[in-house]
N, C-alpha and C. Protein backbone atom coordinates (compact mmCIF):
# COMPACT_ATOMS: atom_id res chain seq x y z
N UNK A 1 -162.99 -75.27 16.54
CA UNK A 1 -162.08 -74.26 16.07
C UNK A 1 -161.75 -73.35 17.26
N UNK A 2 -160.41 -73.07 17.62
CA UNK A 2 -160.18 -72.74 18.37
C UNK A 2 -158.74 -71.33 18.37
N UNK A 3 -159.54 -70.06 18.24
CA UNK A 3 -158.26 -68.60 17.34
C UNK A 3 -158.15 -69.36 16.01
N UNK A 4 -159.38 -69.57 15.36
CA UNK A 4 -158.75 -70.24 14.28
C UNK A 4 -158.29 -71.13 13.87
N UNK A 5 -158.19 -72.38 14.33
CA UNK A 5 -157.32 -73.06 14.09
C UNK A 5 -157.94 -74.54 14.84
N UNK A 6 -158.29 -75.57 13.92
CA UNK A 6 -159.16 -76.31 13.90
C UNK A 6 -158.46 -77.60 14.42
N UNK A 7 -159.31 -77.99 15.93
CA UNK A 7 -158.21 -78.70 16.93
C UNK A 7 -159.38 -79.92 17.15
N UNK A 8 -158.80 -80.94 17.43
CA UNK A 8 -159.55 -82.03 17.59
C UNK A 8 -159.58 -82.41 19.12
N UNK A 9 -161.02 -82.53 19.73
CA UNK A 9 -160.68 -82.84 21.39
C UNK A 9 -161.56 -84.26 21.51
N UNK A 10 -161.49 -84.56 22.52
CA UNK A 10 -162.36 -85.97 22.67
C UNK A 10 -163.56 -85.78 23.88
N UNK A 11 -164.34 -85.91 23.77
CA UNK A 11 -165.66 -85.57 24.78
C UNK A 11 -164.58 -85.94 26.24
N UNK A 12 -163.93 -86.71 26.59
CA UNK A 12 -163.43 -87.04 27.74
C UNK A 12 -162.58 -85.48 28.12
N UNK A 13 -162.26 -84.77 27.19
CA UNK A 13 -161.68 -83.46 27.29
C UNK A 13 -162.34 -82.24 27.14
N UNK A 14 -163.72 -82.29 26.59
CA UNK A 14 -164.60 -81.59 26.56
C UNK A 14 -165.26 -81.34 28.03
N UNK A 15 -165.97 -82.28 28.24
CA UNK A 15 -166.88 -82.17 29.10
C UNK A 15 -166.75 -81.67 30.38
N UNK A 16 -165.75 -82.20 31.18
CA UNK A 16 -164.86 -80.82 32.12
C UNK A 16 -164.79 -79.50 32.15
N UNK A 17 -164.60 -79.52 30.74
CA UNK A 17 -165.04 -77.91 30.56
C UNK A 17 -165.82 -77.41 30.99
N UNK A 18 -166.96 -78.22 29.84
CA UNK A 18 -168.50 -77.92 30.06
C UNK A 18 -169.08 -77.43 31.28
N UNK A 19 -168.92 -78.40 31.45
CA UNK A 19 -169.68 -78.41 33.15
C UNK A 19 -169.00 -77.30 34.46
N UNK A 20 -167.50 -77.05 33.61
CA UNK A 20 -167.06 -75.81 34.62
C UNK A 20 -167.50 -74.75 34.50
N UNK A 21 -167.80 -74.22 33.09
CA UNK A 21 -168.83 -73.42 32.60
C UNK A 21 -169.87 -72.97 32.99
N UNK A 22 -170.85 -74.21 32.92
CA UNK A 22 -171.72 -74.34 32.90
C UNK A 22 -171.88 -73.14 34.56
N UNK A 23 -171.22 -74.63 35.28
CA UNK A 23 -171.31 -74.10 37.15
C UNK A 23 -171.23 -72.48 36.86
N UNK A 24 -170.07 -72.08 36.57
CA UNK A 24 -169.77 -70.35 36.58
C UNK A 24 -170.85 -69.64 35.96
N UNK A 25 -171.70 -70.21 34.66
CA UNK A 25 -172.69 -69.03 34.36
C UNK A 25 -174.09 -69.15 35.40
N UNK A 26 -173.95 -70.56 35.63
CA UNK A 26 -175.23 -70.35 37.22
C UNK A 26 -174.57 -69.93 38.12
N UNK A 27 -173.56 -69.32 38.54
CA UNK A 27 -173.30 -68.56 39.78
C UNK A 27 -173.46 -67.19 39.31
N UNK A 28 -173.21 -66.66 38.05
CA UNK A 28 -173.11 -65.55 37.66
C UNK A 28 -174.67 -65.06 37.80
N UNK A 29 -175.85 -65.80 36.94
CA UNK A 29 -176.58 -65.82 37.03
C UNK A 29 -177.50 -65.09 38.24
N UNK A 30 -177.04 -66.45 39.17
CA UNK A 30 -178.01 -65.58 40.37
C UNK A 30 -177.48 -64.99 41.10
N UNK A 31 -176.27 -64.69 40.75
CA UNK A 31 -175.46 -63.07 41.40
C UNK A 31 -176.45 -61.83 40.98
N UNK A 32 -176.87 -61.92 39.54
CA UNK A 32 -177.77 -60.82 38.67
C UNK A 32 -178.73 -61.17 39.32
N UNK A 33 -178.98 -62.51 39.69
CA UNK A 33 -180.57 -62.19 40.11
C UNK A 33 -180.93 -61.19 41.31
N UNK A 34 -179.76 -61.96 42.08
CA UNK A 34 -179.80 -60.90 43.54
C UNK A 34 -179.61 -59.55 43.01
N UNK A 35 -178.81 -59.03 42.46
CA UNK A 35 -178.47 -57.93 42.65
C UNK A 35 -179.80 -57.27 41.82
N UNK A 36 -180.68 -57.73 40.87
CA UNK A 36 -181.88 -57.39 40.40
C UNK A 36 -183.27 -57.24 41.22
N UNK A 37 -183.06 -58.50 42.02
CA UNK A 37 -184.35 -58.23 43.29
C UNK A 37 -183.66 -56.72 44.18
N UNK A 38 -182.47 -56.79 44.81
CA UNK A 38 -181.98 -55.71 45.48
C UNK A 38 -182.61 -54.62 44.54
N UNK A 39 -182.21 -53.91 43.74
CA UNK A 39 -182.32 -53.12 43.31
C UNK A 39 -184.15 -52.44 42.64
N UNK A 40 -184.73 -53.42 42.88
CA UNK A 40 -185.81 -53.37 42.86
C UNK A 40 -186.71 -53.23 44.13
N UNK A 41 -186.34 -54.04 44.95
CA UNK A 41 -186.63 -53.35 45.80
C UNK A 41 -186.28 -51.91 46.56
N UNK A 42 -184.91 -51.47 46.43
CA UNK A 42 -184.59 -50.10 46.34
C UNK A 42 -185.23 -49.40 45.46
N UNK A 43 -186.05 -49.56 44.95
CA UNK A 43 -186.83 -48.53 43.87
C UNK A 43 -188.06 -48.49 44.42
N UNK A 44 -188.57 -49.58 44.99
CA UNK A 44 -189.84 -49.63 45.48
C UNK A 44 -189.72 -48.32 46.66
N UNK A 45 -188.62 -49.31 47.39
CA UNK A 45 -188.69 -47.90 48.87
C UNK A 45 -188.93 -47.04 48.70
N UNK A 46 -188.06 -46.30 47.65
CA UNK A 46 -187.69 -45.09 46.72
C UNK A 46 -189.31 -44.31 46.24
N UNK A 47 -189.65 -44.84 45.76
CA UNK A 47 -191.12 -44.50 45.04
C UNK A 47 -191.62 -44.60 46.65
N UNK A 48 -191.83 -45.16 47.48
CA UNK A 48 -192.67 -44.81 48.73
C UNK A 48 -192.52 -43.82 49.09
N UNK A 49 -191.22 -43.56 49.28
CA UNK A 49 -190.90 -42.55 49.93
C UNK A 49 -191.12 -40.97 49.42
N UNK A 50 -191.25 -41.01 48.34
CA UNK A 50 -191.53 -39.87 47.43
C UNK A 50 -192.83 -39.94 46.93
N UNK A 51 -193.37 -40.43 47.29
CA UNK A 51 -195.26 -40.80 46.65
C UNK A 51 -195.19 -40.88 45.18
N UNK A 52 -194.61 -42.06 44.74
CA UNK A 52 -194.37 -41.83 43.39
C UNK A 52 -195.41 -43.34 43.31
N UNK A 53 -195.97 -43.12 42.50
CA UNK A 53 -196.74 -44.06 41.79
C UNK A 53 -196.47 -44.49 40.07
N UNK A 54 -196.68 -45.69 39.46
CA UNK A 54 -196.90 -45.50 38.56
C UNK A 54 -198.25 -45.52 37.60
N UNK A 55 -198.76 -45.53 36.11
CA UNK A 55 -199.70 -45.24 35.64
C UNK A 55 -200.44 -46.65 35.93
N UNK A 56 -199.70 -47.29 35.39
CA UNK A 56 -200.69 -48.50 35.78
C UNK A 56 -201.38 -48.84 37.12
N UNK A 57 -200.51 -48.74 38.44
CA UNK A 57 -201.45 -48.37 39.54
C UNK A 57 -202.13 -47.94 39.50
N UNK A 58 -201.98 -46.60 39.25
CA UNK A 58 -202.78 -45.42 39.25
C UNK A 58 -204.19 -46.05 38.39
N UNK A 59 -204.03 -46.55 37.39
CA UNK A 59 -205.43 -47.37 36.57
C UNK A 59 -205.75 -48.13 37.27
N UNK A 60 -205.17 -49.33 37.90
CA UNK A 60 -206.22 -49.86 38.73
C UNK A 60 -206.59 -49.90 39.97
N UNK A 61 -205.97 -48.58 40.91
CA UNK A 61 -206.72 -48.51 42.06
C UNK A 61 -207.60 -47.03 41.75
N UNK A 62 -207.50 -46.62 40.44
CA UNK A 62 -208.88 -45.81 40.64
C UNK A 62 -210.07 -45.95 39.72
């Protein structure tokens, strides 16, 4: 179904798709990933730099 409206395709017309798809949400993917390690590590710095710890550290290095 496609806006409604219920269309008949044949896997030979499908699957092209698919797989273009597919490719674009794994690029998207580890676009987020990077930009998730980045940003994590900017937080780390961040907390160094300010002596910021959190609780759970704080539990197990004392």
């Amino acid at each position: 179904m496609i806006n409604g409206v219920l269309v008949e395709r044949t896997v030979k017309d499908v699957v092209p798709a698919l797989k273009t798809n597919a490719e674009g949400l794994k690029k998207v993917l580890d676009d987020l990933v990077k930009q998730y390690k980045t940003k994590q590590d900017d937080l780390e710095k961040w907390k160094v730099g300010y002596w910021i710890s959190s609780i759970l550290n704080a539990d197990l290095d004392g």
